[in-house]
Protein backbone atom coordinates (compact mmCIF):
# COMPACT_ATOMS: atom_id res chain seq x y z
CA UNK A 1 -94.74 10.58 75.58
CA UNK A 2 -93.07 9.71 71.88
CA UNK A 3 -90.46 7.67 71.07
CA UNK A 4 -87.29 9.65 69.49
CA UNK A 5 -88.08 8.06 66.46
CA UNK A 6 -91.81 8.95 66.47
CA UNK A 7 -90.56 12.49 67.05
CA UNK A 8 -87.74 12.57 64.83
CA UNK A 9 -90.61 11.24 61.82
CA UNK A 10 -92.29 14.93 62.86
CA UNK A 11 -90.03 16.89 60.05
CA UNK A 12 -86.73 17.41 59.29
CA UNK A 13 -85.84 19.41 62.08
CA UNK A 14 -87.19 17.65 64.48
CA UNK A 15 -85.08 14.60 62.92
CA UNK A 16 -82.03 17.26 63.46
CA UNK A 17 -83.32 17.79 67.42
CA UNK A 18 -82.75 13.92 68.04
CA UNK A 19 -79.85 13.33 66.11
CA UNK A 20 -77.99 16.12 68.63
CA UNK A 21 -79.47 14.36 71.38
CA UNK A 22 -78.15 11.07 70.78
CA UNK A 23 -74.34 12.52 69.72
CA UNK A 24 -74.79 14.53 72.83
CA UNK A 25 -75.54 10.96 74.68
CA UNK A 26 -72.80 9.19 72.73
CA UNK A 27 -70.47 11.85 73.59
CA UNK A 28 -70.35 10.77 77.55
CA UNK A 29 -67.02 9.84 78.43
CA UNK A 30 -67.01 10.70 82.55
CA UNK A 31 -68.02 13.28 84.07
CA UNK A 32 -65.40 15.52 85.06
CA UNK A 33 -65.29 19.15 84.02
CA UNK A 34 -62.61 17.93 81.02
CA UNK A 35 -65.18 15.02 80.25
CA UNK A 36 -68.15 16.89 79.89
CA UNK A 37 -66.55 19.91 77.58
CA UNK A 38 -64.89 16.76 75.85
CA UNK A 39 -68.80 15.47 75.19
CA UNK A 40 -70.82 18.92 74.87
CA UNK A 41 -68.15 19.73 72.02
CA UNK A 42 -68.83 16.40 70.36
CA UNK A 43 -72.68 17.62 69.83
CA UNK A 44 -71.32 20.62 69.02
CA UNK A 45 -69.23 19.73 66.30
CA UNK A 46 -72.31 16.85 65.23
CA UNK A 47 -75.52 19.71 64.95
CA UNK A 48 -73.13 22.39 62.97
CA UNK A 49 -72.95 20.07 60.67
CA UNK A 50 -76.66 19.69 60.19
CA UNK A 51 -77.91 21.66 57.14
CA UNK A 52 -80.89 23.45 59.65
CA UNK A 53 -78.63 24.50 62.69
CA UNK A 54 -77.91 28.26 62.46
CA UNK A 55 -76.95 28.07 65.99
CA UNK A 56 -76.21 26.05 68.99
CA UNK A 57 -75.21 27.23 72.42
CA UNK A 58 -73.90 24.59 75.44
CA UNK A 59 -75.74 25.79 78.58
CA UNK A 60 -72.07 25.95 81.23
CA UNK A 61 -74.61 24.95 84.10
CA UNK A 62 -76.95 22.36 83.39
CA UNK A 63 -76.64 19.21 80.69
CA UNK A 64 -78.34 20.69 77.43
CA UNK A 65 -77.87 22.49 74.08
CA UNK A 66 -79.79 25.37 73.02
CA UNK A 67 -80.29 24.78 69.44
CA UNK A 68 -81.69 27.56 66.78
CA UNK A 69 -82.63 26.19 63.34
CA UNK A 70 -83.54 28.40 59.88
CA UNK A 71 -86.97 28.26 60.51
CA UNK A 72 -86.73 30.44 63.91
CA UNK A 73 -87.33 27.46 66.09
CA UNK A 74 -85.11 27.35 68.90
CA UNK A 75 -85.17 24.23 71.31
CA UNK A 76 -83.87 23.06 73.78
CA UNK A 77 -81.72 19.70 73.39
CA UNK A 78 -80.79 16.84 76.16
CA UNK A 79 -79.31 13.34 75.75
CA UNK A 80 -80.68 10.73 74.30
CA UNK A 81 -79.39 7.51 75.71
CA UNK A 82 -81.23 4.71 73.53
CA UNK A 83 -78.04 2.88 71.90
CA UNK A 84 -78.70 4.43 68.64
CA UNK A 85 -76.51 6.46 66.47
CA UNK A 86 -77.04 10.40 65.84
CA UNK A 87 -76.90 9.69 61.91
CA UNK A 88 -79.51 6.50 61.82
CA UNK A 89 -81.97 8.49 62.94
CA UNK A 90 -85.10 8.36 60.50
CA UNK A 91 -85.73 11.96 58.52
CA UNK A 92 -82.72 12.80 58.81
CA UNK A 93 -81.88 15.13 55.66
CA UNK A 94 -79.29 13.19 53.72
CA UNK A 95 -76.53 16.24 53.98
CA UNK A 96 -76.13 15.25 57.52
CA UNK A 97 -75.46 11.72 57.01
């Protein structure tokens, strides 16, 4: 297993990947069905900013994004609960900070 960071210093996209993890983490309010729209539309909002994203779907079931980037790679994205903010993370392309 790798450390976000480790992962994130992968490429730019993979940089992306954790960044949406950790807004989707910092995004946790409660979890009520309010609460959890409240904190998948927080991630939301964070990864369309992202310069890669071309698309991003919340999964209304389960606790993860689908996330589509330019380059055709489409992953799957769950929280990342390590105290660190979405935009510190290392590789991240500078039009997302």
């Amino acid at each position: 297993m790798l450390s976000a960071d480790q992962f994130a210093s992968y490429g730019p996209e993979q940089a992306q990947k954790i960044a949406i993890g950790r807004a989707l983490a910092q995004g946790y309010v409660g979890s009520s069905v309010p609460d959890f729209a409240a904190q998948m539309g927080v991630a939301v909002a964070f990864a369309k900013a992202l310069p890669d994203v071309v698309d991003i779907r919340a999964d209304t079931l389960a606790y993860f994004l689908t996330v589509q980037f330019k380059s055709g790679w489409r992953t799957a994205v769950l929280p990342i609960a390590d105290g660190k903010a979405p935009q510190d993370t290392p590789g991240l392309p500078k039009a997302a900070s």
